[in-house]
N, C-alpha and C. Protein backbone atom coordinates (compact mmCIF):
# COMPACT_ATOMS: atom_id res chain seq x y z
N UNK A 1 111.54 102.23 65.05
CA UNK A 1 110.56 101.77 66.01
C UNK A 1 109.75 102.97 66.50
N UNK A 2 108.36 102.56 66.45
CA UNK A 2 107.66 104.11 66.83
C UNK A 2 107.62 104.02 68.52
N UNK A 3 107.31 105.21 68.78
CA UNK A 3 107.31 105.41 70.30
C UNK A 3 105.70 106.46 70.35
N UNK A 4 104.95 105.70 71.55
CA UNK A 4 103.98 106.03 71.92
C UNK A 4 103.94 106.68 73.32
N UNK A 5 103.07 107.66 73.64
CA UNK A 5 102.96 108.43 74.77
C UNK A 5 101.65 108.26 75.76
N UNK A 6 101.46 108.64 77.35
CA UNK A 6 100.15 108.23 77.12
C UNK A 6 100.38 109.48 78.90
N UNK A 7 99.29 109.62 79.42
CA UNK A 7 99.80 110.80 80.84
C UNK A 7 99.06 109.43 81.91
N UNK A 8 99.49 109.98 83.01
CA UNK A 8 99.45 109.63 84.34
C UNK A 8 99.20 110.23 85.46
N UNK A 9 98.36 110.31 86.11
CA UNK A 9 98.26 111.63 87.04
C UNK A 9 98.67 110.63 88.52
N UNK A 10 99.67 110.97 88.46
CA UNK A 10 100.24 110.68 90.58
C UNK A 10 99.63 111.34 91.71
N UNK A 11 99.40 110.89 92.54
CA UNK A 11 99.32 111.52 94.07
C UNK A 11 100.77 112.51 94.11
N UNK A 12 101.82 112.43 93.20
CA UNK A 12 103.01 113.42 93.20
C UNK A 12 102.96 114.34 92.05
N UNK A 13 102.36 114.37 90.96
CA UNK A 13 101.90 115.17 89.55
C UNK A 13 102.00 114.06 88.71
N UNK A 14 101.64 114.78 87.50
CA UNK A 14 101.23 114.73 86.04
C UNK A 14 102.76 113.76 85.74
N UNK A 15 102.56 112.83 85.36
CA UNK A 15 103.70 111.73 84.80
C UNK A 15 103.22 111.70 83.20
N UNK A 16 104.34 111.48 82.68
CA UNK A 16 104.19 111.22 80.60
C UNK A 16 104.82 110.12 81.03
N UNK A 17 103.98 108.95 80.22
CA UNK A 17 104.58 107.81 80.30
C UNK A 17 105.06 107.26 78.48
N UNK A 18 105.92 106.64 78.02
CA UNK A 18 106.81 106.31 76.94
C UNK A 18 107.05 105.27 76.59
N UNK A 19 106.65 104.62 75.16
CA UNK A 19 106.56 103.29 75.28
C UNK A 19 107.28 102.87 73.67
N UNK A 20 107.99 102.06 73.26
CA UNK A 20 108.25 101.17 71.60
C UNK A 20 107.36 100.06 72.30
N UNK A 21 107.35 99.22 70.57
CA UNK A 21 107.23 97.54 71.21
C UNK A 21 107.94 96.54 72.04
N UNK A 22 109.49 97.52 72.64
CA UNK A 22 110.02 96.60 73.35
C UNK A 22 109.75 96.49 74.82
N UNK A 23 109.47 97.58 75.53
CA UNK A 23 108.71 98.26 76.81
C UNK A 23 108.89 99.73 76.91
N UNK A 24 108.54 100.23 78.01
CA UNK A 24 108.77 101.07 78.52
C UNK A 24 110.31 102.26 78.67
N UNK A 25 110.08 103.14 77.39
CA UNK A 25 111.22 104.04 77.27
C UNK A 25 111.36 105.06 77.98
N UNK A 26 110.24 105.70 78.55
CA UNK A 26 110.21 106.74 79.49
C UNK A 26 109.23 106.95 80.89
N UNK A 27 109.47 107.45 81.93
CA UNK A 27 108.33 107.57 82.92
C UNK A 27 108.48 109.15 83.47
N UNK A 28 108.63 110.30 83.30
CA UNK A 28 108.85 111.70 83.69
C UNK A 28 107.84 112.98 84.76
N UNK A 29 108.23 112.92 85.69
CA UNK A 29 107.55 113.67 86.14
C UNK A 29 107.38 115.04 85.14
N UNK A 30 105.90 115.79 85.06
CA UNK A 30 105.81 117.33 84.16
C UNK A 30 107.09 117.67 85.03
N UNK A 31 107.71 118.60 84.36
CA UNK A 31 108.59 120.00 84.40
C UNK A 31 109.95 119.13 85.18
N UNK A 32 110.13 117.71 85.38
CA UNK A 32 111.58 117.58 86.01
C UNK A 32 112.45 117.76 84.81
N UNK A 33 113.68 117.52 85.52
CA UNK A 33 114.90 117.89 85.15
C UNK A 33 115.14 116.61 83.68
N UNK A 34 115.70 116.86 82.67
CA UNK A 34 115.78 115.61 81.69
C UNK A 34 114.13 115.31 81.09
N UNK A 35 113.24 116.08 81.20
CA UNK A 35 112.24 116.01 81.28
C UNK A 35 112.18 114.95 79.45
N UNK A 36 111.56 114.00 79.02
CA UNK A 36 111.19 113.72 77.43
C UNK A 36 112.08 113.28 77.09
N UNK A 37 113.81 113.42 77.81
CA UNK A 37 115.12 113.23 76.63
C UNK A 37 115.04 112.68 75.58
N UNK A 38 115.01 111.41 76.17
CA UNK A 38 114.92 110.24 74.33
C UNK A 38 113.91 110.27 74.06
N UNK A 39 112.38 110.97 74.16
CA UNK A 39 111.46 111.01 73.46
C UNK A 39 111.40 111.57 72.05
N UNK A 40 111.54 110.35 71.16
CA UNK A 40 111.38 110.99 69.55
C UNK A 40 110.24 112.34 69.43
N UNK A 41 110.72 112.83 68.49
CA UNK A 41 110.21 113.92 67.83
C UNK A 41 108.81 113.42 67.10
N UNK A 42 109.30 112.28 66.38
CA UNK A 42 107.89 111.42 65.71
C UNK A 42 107.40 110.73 66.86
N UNK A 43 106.33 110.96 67.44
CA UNK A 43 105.66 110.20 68.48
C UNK A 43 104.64 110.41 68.94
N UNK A 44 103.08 109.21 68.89
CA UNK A 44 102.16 108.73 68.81
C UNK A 44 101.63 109.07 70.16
N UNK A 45 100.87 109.81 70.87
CA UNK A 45 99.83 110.05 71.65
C UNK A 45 99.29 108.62 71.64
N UNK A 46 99.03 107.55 71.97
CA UNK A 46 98.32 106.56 72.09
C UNK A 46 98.35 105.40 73.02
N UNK A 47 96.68 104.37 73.46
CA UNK A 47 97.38 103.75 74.55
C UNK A 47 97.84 102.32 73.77
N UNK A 48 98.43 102.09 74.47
CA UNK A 48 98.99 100.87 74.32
C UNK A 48 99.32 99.56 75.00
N UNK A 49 98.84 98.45 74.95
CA UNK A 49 98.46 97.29 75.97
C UNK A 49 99.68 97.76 77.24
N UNK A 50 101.24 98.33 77.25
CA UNK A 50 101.66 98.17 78.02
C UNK A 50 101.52 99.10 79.25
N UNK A 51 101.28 100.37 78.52
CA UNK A 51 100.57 101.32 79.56
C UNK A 51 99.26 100.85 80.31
N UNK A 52 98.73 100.05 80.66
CA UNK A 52 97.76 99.47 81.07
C UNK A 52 98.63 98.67 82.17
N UNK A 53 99.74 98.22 81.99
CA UNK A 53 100.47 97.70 82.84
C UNK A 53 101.59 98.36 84.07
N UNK A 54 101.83 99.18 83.34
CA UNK A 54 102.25 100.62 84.34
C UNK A 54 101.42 101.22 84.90
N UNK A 55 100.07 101.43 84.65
CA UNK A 55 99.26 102.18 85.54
C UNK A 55 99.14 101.65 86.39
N UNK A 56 98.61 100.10 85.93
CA UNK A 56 98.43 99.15 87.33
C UNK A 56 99.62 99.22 88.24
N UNK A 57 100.67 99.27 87.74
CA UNK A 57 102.14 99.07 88.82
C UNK A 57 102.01 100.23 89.28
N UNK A 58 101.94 101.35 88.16
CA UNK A 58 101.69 102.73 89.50
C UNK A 58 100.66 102.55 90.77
N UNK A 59 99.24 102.47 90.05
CA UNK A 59 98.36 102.30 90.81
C UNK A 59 98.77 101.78 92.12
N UNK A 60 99.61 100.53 92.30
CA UNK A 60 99.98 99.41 92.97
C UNK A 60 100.94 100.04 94.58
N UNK A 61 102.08 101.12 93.80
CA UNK A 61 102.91 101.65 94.15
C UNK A 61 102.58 102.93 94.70
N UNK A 62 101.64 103.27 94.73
CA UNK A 62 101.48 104.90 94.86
C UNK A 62 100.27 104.45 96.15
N UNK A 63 99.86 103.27 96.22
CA UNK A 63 98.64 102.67 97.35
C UNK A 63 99.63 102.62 98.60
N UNK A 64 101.01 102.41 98.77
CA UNK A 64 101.80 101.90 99.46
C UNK A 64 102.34 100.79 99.17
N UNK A 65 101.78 100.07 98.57
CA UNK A 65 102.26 98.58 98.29
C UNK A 65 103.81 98.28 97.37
N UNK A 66 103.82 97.05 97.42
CA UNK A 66 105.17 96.97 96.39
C UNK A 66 104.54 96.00 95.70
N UNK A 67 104.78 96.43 94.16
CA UNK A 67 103.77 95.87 92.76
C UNK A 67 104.74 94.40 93.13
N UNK A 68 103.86 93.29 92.65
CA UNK A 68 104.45 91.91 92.31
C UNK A 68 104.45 91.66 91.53
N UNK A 69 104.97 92.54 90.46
CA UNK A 69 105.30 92.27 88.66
C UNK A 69 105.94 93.42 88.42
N UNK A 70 106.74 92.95 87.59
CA UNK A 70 107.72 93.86 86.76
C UNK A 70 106.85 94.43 85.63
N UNK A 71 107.59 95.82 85.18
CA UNK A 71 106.76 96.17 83.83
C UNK A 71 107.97 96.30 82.84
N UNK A 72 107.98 95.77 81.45
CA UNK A 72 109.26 95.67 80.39
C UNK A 72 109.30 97.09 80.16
N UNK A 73 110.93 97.35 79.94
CA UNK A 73 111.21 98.25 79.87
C UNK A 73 111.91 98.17 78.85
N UNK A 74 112.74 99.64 78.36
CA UNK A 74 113.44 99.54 76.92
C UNK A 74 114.32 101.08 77.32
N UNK A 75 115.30 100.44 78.14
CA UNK A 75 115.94 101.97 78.39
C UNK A 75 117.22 102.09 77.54
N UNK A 76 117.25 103.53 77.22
CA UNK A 76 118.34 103.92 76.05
C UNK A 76 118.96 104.51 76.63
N UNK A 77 120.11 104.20 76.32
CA UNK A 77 121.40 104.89 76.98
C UNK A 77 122.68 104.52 76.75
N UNK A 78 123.78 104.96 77.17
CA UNK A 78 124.79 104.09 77.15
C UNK A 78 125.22 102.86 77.74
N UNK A 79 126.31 102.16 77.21
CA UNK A 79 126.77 100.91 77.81
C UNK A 79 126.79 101.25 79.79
N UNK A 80 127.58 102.31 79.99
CA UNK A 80 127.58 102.61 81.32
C UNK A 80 126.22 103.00 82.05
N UNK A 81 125.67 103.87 81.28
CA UNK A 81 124.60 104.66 82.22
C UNK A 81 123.45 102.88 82.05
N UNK A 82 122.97 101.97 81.03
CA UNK A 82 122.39 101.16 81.17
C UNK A 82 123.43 99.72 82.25
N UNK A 83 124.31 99.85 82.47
CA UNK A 83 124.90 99.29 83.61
C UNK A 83 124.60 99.75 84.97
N UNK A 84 124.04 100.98 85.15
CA UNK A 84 123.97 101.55 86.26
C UNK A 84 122.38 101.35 86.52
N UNK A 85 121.71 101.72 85.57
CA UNK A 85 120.47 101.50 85.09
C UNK A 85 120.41 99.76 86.38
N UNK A 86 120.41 98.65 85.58
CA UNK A 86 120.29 97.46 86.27
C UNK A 86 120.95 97.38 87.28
N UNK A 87 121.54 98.24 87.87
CA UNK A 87 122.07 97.90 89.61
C UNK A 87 120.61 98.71 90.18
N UNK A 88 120.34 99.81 89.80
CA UNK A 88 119.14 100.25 90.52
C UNK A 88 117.77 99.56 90.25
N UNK A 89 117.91 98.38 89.56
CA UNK A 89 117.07 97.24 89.30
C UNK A 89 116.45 96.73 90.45
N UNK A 90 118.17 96.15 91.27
CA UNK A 90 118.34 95.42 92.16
C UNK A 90 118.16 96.06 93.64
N UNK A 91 117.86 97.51 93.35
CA UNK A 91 117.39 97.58 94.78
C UNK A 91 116.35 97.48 95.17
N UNK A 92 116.51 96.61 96.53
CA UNK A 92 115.05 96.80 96.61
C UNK A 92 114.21 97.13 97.48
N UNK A 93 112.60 97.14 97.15
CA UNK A 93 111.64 98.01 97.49
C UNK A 93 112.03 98.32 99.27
N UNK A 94 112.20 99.43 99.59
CA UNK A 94 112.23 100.01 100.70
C UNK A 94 113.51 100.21 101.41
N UNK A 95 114.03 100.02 100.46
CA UNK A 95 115.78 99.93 101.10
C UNK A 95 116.92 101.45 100.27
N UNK A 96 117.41 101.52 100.73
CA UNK A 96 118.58 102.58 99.65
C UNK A 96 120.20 102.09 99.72
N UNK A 97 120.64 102.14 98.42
CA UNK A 97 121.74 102.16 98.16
C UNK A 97 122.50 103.76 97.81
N UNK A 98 124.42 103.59 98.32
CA UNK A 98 124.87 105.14 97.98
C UNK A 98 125.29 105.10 96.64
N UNK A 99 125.82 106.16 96.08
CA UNK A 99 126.11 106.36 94.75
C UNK A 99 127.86 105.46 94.81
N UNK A 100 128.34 105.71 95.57
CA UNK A 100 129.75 105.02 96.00
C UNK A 100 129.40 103.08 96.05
N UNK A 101 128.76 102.96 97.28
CA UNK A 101 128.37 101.67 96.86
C UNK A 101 128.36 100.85 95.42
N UNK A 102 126.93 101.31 94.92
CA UNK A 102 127.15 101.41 93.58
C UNK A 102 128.47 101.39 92.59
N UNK A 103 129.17 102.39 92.85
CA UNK A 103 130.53 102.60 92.01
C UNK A 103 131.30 101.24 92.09
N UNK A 104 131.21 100.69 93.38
CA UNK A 104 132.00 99.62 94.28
C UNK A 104 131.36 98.58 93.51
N UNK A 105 130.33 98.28 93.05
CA UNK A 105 129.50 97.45 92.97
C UNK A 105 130.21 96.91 91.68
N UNK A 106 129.82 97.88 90.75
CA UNK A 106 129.73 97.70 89.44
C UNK A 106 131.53 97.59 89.12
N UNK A 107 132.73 98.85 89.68
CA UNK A 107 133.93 98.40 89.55
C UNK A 107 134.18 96.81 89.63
N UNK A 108 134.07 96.33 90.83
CA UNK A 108 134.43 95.08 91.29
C UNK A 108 133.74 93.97 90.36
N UNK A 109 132.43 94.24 89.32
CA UNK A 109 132.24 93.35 88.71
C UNK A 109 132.73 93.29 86.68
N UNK A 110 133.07 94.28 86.81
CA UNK A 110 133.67 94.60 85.57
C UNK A 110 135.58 94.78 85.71
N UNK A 111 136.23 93.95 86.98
CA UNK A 111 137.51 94.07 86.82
C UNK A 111 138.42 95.63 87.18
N UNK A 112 137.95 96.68 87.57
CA UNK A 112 138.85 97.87 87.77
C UNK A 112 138.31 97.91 89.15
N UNK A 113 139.93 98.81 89.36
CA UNK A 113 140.26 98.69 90.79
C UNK A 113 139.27 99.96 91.34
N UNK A 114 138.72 101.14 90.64
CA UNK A 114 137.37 101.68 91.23
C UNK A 114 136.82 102.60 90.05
N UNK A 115 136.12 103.06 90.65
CA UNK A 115 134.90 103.46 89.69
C UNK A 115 134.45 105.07 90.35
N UNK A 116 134.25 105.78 89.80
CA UNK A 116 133.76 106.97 90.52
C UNK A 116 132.07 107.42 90.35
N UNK A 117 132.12 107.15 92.07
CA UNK A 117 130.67 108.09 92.44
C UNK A 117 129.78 109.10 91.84
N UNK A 118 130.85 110.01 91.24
CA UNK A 118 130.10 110.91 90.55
C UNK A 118 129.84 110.59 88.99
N UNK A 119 130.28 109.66 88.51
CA UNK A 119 130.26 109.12 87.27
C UNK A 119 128.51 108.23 87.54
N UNK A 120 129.05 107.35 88.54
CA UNK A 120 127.52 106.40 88.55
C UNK A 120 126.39 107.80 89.04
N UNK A 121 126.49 109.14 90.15
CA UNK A 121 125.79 109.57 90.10
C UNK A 121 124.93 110.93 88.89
N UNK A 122 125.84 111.02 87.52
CA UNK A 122 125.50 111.37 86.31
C UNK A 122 124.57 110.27 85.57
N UNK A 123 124.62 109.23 85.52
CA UNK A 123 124.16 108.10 84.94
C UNK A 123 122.45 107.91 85.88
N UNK A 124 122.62 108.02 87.17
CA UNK A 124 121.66 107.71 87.84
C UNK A 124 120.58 108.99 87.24
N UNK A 125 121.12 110.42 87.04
CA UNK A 125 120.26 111.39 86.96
C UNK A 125 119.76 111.44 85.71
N UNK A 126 119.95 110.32 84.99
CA UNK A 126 119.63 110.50 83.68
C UNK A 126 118.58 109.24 82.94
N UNK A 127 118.31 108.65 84.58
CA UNK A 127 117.54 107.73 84.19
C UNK A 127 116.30 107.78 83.40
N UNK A 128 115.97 107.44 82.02
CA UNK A 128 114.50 107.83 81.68
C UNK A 128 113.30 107.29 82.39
N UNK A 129 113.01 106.17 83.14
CA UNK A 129 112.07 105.26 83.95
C UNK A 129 112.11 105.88 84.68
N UNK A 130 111.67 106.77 85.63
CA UNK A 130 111.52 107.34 87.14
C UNK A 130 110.72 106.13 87.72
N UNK A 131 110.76 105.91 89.22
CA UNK A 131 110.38 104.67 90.05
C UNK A 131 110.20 103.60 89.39
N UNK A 132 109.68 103.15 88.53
CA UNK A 132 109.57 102.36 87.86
C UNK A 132 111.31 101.54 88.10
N UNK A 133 112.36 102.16 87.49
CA UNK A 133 113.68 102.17 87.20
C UNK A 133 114.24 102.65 89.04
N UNK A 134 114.19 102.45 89.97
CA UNK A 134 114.14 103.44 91.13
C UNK A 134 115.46 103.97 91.52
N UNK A 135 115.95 105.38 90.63
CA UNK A 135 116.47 105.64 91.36
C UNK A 135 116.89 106.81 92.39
N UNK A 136 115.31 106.90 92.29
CA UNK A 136 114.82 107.48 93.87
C UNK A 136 115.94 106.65 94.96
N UNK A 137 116.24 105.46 94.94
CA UNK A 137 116.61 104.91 96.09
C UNK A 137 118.35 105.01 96.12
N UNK A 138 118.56 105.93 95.67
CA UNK A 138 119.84 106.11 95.96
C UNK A 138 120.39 107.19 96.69
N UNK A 139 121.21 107.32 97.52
CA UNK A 139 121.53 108.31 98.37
C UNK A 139 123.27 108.86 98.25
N UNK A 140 123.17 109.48 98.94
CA UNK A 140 124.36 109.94 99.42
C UNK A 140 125.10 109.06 100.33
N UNK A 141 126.72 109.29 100.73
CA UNK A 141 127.19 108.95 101.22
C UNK A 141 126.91 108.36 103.13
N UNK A 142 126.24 109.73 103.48
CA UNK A 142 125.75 110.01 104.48
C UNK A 142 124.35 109.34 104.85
N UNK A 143 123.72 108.87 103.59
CA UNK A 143 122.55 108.88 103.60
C UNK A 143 121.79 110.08 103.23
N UNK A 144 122.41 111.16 103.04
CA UNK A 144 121.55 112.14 102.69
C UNK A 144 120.78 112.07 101.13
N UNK A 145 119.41 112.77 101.23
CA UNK A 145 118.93 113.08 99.98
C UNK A 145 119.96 113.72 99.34
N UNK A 146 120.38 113.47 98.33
CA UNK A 146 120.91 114.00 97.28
C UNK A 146 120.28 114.00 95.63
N UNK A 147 120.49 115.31 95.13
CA UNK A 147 120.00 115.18 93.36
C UNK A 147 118.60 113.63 93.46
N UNK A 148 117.81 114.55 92.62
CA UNK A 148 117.02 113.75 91.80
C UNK A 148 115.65 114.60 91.02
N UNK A 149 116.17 113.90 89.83
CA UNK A 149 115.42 114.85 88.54
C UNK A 149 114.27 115.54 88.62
N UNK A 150 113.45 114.31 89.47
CA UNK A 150 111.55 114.86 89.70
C UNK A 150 111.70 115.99 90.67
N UNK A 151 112.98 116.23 91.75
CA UNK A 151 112.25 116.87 92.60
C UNK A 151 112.81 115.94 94.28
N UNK A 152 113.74 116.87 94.83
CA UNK A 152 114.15 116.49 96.40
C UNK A 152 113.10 115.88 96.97
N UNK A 153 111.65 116.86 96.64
CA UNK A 153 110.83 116.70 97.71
C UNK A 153 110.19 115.35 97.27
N UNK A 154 109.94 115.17 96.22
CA UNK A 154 109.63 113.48 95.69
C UNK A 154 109.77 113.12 95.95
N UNK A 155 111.90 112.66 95.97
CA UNK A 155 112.36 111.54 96.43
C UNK A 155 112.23 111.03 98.15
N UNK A 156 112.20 112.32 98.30
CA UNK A 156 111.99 112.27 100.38
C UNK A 156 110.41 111.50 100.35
N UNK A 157 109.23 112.18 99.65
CA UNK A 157 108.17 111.49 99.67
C UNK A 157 107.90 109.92 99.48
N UNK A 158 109.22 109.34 98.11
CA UNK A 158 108.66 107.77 97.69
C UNK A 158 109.51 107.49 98.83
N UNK A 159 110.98 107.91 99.35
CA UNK A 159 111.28 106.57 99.95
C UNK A 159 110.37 106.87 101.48
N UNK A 160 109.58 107.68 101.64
CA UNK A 160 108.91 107.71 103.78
C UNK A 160 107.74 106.36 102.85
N UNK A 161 106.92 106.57 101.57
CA UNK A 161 106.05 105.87 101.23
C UNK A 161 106.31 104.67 101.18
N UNK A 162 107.37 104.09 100.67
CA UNK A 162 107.98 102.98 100.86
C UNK A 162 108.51 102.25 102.04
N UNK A 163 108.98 103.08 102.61
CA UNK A 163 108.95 102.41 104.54
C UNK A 163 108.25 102.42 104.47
N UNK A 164 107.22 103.28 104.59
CA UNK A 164 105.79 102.87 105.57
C UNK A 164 105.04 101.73 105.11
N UNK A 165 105.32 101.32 103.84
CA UNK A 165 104.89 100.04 102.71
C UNK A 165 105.03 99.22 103.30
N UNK A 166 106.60 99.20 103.66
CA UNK A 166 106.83 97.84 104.31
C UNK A 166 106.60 97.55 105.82
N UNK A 167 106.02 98.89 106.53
CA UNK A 167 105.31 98.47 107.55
C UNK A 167 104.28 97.53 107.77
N UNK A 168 103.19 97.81 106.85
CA UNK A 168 102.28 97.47 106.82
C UNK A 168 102.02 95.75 106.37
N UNK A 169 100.95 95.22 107.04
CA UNK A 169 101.40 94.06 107.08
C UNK A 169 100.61 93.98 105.05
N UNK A 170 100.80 92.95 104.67
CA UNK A 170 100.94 92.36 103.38
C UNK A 170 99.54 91.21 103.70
N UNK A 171 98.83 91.97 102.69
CA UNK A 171 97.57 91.57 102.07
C UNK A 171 97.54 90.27 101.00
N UNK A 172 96.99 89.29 100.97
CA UNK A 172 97.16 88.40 99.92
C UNK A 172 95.65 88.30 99.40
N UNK A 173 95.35 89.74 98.68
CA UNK A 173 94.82 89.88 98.02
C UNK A 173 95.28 89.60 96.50
């Protein structure tokens, strides 16, 4: 399956966005951490109807707002790290979940008596989707910022952007 590339410029930097025919394989801030991982070696500079659909969701998301459409995605990974993957699905816009939570989450639905934090928080750092995939919205125990690939100061930036999102009253535009 070929994989296509296409850039993004954020109000936060330069994003490479990553695409097969199934959705969306990558979203990377320039220079973060994991920066390209599963980006094939053979791969197409080009746009492609779905990047047209992520911009708009960026576009959407980066205004303050919370997009009212999903964009398909196609994340690679393991059985675990894509289990962890769809719990940070489920959070949602303006809220945070801890890495423990999480652990709790996913133990209790797969039958073992627990799951470790630092296991779901390896999986979380390796997400290829940045916001898109959010897991910007995960924290620490404490609530503290903890780890994240783009950049501390990012994650402090989407989630104040995201409260303040949901301040604002909702346009039915």
């Amino acid at each position: 399956m070929m994989q296509y590339t296409s850039r993004y410029q954020s109000p936060m930097g330069k994003i490479l966005l990553a695409a097969d025919e199934t959705g969306l394989t990558g979203l990377w801030f320039e220079g973060q951490k994991y920066y390209a991982l599963h980006l094939d070696r053979e791969h197409t500079e080009r746009e492609v109807p779905l990047f047209a659909a992520a911009r708009q969701w960026l576009d959407i998301y980066f205004a303050g707002k919370e997009p009212g459409f999903s964009v398909p995605v196609h994340l690679i990974g393991t059985e675990f790290q894509k289990t962890v993957w769809k719990v940070l699905c489920s959070i949602p816009y303006g809220r945070t979940m801890t890495y423990g939570e999480i652990a709790a989450y996913i133990a209790a639905e797969s039958g073992q008596a627990r799951l470790s934090a630092r296991a779901v928080g390896g999986a979380v750092g390796h997400n290829p989707v940045s916001i898109i995939v959010p897991c910007h919205r995960v924290v620490g125990a404490d609530g503290s910022l903890t780890g994240y690939a783009g950049g501390i100061d990012r994650k402090e930036k989407l989630l104040r952007m995201e409260k303040q999102g949901m301040l604002l009253p909702h346009s039915s535009s």
